[in-house]
N, C-alpha and C. Protein backbone atom coordinates (compact mmCIF):
# COMPACT_ATOMS: atom_id res chain seq x y z
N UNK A 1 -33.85 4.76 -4.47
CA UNK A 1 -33.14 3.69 -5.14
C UNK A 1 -34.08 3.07 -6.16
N UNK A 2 -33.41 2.95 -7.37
CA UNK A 2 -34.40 2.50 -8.32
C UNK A 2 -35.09 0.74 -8.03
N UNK A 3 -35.89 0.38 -9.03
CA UNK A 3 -36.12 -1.18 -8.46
C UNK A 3 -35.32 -1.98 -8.92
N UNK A 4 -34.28 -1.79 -9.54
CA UNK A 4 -33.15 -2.64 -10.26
C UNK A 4 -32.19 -2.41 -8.94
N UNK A 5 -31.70 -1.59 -8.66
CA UNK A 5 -30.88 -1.01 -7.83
C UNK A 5 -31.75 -1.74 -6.18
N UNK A 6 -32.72 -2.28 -6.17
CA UNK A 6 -32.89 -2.81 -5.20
C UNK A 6 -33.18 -3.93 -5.16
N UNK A 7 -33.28 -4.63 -5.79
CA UNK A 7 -32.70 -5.99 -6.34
C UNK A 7 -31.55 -6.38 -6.44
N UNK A 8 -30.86 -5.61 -7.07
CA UNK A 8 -29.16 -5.91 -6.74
C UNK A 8 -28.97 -5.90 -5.39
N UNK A 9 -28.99 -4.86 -4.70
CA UNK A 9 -28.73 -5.20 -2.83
C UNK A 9 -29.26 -6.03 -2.53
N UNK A 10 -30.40 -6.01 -2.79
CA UNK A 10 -31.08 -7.42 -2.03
C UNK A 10 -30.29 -9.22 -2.45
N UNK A 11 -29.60 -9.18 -3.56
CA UNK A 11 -29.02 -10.28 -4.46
C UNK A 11 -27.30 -9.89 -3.22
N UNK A 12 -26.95 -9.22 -3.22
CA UNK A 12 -25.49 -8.65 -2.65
C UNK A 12 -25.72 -9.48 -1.19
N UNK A 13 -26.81 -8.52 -0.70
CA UNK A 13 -27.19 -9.40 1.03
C UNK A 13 -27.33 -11.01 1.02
N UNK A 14 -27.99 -11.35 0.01
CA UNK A 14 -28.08 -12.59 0.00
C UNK A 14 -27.12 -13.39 -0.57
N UNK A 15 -26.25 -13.03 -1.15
CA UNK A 15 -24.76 -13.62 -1.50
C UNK A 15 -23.67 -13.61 -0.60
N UNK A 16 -23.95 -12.20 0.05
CA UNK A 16 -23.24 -11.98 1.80
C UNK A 16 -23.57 -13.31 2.55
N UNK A 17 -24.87 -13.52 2.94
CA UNK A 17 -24.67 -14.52 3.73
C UNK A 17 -24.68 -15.52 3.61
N UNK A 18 -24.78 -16.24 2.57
CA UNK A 18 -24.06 -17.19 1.72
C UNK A 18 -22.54 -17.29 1.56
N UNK A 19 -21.95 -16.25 1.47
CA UNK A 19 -20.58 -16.58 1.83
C UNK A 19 -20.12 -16.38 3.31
N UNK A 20 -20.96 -16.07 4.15
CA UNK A 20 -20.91 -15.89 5.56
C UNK A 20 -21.15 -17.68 5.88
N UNK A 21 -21.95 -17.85 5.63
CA UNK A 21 -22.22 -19.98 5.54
C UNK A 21 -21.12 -20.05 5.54
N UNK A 22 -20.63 -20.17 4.42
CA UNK A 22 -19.96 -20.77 3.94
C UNK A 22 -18.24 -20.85 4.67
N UNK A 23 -18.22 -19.30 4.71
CA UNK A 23 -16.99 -19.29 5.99
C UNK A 23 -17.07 -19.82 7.11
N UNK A 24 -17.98 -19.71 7.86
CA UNK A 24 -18.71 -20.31 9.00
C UNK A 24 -18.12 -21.94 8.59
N UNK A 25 -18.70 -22.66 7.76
CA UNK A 25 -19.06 -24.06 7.73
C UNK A 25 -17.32 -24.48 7.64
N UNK A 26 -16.73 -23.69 6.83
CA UNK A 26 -15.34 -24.04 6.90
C UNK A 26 -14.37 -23.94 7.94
N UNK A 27 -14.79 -22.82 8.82
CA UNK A 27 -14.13 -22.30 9.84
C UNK A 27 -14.47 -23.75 10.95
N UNK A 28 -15.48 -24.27 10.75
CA UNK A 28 -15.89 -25.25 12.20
C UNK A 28 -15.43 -26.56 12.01
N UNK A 29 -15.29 -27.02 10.52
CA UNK A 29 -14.90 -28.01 9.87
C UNK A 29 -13.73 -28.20 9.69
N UNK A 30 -13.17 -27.27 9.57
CA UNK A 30 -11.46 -27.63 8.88
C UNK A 30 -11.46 -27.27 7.84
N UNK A 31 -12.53 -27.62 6.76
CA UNK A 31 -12.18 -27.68 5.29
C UNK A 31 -12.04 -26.52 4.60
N UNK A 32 -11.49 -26.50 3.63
CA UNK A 32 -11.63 -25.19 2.43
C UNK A 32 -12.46 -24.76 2.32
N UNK A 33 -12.40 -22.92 2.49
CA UNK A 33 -14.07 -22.71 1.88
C UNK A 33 -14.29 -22.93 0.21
N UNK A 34 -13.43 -22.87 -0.64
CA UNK A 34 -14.00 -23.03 -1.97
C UNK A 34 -14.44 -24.42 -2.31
N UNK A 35 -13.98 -25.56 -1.07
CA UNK A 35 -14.55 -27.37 -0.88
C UNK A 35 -15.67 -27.05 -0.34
N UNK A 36 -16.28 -26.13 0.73
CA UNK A 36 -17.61 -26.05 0.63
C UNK A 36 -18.58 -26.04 0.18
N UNK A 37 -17.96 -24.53 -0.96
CA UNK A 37 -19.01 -24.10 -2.09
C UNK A 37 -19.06 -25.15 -3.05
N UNK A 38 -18.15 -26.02 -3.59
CA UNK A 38 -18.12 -27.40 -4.43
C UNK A 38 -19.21 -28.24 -4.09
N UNK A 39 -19.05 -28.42 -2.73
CA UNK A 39 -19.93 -29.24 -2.08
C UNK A 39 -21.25 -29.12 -2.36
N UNK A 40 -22.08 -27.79 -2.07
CA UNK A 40 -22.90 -27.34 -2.14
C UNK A 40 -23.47 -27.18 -3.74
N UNK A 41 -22.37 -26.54 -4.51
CA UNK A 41 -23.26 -26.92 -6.09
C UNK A 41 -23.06 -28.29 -6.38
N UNK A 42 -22.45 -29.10 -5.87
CA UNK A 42 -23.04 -30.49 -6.19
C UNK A 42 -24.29 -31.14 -5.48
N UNK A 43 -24.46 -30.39 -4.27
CA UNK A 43 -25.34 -30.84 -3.51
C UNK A 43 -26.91 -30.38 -4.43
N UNK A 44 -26.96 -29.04 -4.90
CA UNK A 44 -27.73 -28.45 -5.12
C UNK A 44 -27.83 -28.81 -6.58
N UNK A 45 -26.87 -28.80 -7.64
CA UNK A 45 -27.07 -28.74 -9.15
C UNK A 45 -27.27 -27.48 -9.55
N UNK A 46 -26.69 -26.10 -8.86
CA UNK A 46 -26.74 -25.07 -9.20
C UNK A 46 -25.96 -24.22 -8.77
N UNK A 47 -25.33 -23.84 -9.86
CA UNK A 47 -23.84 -23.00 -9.57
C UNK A 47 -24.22 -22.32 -8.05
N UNK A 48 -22.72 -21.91 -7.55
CA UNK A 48 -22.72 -20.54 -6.58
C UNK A 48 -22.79 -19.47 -7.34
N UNK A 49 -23.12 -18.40 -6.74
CA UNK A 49 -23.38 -17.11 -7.23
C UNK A 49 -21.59 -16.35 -7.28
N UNK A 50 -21.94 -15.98 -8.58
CA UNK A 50 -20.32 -15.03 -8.68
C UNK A 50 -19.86 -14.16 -7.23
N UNK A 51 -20.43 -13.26 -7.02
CA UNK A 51 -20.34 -12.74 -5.80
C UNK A 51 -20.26 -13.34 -4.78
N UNK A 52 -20.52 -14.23 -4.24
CA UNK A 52 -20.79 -15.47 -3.31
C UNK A 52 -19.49 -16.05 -3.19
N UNK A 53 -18.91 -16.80 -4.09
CA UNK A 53 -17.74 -17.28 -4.69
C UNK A 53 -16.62 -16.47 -4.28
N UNK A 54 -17.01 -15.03 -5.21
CA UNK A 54 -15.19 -13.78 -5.17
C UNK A 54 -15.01 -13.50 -3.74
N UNK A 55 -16.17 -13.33 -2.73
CA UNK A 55 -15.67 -13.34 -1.24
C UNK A 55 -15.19 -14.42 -0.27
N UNK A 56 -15.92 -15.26 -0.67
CA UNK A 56 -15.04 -16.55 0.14
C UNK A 56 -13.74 -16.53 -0.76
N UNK A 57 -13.58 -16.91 -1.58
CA UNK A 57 -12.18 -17.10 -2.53
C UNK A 57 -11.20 -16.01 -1.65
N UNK A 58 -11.94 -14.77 -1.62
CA UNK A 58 -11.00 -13.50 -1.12
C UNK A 58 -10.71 -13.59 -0.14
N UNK A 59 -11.71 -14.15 0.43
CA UNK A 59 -11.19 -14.34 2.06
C UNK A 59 -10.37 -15.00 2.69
N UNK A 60 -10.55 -16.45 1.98
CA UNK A 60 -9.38 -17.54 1.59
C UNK A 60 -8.27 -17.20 1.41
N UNK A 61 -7.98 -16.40 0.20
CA UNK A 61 -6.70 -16.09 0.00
C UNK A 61 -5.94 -14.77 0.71
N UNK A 62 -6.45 -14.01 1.20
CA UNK A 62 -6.15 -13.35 2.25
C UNK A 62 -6.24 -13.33 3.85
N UNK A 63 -6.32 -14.67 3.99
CA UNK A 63 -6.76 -14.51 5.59
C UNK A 63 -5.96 -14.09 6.36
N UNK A 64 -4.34 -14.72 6.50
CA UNK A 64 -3.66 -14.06 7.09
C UNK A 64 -3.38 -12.60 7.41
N UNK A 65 -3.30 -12.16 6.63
CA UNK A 65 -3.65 -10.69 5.94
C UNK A 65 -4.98 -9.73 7.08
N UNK A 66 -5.89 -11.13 6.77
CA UNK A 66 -7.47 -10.00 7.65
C UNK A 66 -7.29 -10.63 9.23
N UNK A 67 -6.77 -11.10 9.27
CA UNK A 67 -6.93 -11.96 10.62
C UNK A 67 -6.04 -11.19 11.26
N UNK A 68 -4.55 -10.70 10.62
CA UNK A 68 -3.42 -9.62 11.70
C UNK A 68 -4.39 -8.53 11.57
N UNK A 69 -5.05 -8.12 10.57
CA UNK A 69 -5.57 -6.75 10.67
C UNK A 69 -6.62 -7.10 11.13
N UNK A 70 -7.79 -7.72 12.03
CA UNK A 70 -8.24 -7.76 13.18
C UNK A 70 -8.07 -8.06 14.40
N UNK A 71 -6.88 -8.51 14.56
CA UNK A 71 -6.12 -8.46 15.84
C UNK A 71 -5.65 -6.90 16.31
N UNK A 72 -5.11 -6.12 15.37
CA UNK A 72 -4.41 -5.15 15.60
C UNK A 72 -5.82 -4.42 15.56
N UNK A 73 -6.77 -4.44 15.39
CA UNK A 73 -8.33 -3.84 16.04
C UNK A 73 -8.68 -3.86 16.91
N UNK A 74 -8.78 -4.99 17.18
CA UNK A 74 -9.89 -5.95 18.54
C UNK A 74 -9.04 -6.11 19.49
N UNK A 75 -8.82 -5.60 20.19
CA UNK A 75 -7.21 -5.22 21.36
C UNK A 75 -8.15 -6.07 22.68
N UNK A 76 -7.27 -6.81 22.74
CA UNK A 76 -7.35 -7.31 23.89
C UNK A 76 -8.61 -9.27 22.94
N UNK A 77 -8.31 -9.09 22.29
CA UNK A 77 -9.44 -10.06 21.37
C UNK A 77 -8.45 -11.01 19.82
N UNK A 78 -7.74 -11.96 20.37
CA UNK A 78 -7.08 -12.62 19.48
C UNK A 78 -8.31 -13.05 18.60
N UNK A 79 -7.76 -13.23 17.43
CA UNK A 79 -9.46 -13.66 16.40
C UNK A 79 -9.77 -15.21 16.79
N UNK A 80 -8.68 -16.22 17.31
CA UNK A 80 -8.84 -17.50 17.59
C UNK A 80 -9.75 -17.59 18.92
N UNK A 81 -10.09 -16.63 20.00
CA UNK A 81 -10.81 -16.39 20.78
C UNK A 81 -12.31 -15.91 20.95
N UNK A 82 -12.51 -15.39 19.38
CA UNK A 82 -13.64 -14.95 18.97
C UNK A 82 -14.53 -15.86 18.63
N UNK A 83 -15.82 -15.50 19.26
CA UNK A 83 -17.07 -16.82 18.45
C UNK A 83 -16.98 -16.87 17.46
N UNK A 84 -17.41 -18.03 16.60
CA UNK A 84 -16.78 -18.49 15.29
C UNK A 84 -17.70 -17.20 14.35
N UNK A 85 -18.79 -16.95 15.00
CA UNK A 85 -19.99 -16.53 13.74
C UNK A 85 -19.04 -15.05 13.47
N UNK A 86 -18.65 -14.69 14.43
CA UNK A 86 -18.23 -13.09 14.89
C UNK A 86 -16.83 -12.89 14.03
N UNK A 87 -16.03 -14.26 14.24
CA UNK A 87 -15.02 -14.08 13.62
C UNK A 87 -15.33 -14.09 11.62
N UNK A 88 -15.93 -14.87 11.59
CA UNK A 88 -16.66 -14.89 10.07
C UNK A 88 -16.74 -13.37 9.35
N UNK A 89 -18.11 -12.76 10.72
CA UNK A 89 -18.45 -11.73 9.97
C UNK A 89 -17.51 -10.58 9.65
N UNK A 90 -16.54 -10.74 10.74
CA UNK A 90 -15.14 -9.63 10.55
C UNK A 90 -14.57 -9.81 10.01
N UNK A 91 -14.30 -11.60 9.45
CA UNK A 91 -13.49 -11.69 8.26
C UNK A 91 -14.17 -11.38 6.79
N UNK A 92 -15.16 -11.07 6.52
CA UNK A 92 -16.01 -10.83 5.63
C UNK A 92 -15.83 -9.49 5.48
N UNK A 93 -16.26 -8.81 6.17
CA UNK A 93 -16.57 -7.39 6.32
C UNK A 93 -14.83 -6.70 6.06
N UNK A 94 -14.01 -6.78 6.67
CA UNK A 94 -12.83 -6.56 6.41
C UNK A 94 -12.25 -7.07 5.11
N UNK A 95 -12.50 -8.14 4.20
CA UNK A 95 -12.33 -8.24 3.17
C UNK A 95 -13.04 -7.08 1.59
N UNK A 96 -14.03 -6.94 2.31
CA UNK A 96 -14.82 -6.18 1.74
C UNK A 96 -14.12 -4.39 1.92
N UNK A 97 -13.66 -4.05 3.23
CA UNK A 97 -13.39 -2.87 3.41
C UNK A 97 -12.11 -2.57 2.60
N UNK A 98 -10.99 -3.81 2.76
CA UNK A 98 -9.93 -3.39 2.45
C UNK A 98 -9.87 -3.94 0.89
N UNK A 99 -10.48 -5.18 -0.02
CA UNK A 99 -9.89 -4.93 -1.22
C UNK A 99 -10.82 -5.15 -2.36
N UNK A 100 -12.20 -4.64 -1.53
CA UNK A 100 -13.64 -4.66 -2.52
C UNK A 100 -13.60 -3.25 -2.96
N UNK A 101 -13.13 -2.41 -3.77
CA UNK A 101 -13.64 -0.86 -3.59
C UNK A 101 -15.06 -0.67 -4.40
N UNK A 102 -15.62 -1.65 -5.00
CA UNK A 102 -17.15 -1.43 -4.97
C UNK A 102 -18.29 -1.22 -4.12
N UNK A 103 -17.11 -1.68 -3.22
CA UNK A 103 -18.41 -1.73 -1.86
C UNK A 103 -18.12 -1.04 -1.15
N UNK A 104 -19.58 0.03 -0.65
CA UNK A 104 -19.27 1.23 0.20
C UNK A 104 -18.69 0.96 1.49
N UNK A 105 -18.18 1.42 2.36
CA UNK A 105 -17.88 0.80 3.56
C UNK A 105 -18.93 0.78 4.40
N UNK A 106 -19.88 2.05 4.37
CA UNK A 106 -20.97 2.11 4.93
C UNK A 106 -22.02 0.93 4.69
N UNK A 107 -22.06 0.24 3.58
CA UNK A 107 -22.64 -0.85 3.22
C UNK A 107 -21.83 -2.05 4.20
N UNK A 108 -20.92 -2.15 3.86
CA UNK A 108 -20.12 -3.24 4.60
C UNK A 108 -20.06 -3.33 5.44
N UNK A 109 -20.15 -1.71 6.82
CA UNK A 109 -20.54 -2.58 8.16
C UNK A 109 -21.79 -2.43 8.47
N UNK A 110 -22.74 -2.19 7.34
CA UNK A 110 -24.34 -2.42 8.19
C UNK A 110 -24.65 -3.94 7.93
N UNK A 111 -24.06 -3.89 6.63
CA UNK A 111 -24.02 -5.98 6.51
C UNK A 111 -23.90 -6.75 7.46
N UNK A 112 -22.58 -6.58 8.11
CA UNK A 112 -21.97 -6.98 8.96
C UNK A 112 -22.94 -7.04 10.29
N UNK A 113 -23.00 -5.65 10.93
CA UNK A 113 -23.43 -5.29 11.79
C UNK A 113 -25.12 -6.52 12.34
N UNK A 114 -25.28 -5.76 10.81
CA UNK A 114 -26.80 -6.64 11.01
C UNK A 114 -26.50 -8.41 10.87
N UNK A 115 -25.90 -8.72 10.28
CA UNK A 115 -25.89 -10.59 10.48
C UNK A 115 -24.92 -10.73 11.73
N UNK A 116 -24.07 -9.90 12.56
CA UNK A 116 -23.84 -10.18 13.76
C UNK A 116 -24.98 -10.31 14.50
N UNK A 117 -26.01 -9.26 14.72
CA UNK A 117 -27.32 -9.14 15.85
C UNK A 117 -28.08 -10.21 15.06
N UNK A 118 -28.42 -10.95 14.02
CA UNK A 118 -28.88 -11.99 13.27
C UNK A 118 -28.57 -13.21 14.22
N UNK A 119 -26.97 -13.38 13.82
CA UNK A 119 -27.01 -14.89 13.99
C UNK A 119 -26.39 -14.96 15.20
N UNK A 120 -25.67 -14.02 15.80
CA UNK A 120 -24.90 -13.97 17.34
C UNK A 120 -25.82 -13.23 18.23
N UNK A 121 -25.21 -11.97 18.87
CA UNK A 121 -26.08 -11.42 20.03
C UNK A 121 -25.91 -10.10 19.69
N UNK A 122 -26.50 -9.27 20.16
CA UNK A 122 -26.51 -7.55 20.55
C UNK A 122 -25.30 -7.42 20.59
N UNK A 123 -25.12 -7.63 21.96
CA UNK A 123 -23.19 -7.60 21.85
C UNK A 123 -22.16 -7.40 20.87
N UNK A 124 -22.38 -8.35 20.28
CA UNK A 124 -21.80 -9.15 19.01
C UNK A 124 -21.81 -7.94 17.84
N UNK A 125 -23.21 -7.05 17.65
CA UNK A 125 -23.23 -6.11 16.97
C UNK A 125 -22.04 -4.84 17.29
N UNK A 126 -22.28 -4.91 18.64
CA UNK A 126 -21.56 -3.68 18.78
C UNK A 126 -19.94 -3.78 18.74
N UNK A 127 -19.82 -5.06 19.18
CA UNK A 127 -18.12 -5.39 19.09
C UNK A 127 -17.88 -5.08 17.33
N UNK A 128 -18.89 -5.94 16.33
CA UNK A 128 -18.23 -5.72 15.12
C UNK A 128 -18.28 -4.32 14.37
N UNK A 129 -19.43 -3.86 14.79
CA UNK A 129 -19.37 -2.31 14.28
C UNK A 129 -18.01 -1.36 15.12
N UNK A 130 -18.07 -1.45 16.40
CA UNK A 130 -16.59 -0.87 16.77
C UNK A 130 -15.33 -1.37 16.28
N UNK A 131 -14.82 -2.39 15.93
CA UNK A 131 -13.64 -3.23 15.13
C UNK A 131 -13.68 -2.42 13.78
N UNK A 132 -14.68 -2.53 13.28
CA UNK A 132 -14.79 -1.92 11.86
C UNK A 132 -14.91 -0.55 11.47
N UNK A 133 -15.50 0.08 12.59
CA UNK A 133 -15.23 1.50 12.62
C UNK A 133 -13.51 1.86 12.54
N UNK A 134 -12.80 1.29 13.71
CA UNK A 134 -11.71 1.79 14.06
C UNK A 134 -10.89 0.96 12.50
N UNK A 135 -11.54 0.45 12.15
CA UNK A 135 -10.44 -0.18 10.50
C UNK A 135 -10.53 1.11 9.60
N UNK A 136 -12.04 1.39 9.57
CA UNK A 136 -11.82 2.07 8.41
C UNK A 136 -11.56 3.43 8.65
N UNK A 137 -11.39 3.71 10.01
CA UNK A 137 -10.62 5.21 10.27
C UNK A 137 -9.10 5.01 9.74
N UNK A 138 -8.70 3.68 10.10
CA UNK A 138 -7.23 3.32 9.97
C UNK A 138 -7.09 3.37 8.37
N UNK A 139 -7.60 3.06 7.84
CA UNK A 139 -7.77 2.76 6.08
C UNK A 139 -8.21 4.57 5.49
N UNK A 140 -8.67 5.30 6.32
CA UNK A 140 -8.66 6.86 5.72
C UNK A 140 -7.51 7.53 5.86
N UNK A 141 -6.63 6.68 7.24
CA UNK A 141 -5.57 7.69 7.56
C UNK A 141 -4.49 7.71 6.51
N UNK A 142 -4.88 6.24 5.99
CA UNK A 142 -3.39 5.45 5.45
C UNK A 142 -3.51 5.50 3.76
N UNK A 143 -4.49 5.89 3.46
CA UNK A 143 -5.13 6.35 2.02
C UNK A 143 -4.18 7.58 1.86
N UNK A 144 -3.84 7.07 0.25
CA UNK A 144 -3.02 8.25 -0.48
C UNK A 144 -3.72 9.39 -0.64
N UNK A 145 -2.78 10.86 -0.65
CA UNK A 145 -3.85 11.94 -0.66
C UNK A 145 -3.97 12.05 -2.40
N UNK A 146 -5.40 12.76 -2.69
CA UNK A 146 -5.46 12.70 -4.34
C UNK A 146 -4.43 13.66 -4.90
């Protein structure tokens, strides 16, 4: 990977969990995540990062959307039952799988994977990498043929 090309991931990861905050902070609060990010560049005096921004926004505006399609994953695991961090990262990661196509999927659940064992538990890893596995088998089946 070139050193530009690793700088950008490294800028991607760190915009990931920045909008992982940020879902998080909204999810525990009540509030909007795009009233978060407000919050925060006023707090700070420095914009959010574009990337940072288009996933919470996305996530926002699709939740219903990612939230049935992790229910219909996580069998036996309503998402309102899920630790908040866990539910975050699946809502993240699933936003990313289903309407980011820049982003590899393979990228999207090591993201994932890894800020589950980060900020939750071992466990936590393996529940979201299995949820996300079985999505994006579901998302190959259901893909138009070329």
């Amino acid at each position: 990977m070139s050193e530009e090309g690793g700088r950008r991931g490294r800028r991607r990861r760190d915009d990931r969990r920045r909008a992982l905050d940020a879902l998080y902070q909204a999810d525990v609060t009540g509030v909007d995540p795009a009233a978060v990010l407000e919050e925060w560049r006023l707090a700070s005096g420095e914009e959010v990062a574009p990337f940072t921004r288009e996933l919470v926004e996305g996530v926002r505006d699709r939740l219903d959307e990612i939230d049935a399609t992790l229910e219909a994953r996580a069998e036996g695991w309503p998402v309102a039952r899920m630790a908040v961090v866990d539910r975050n990262v699946l809502r993240l990661a699933c936003y990313e799988l289903r309407y980011r196509p820049d982003v590899p999927p393979a990228v999207a659940i090591a993201e994932a994977v890894e800020a589950a064992n980060d900020l939750s538990t071992e466990e936590s890893g393996r529940f979201v990498n299995g949820v996300l596995g079985g999505l994006v088998r579901d998302l190959g089946e259901s893909a138009p043929d070329p």
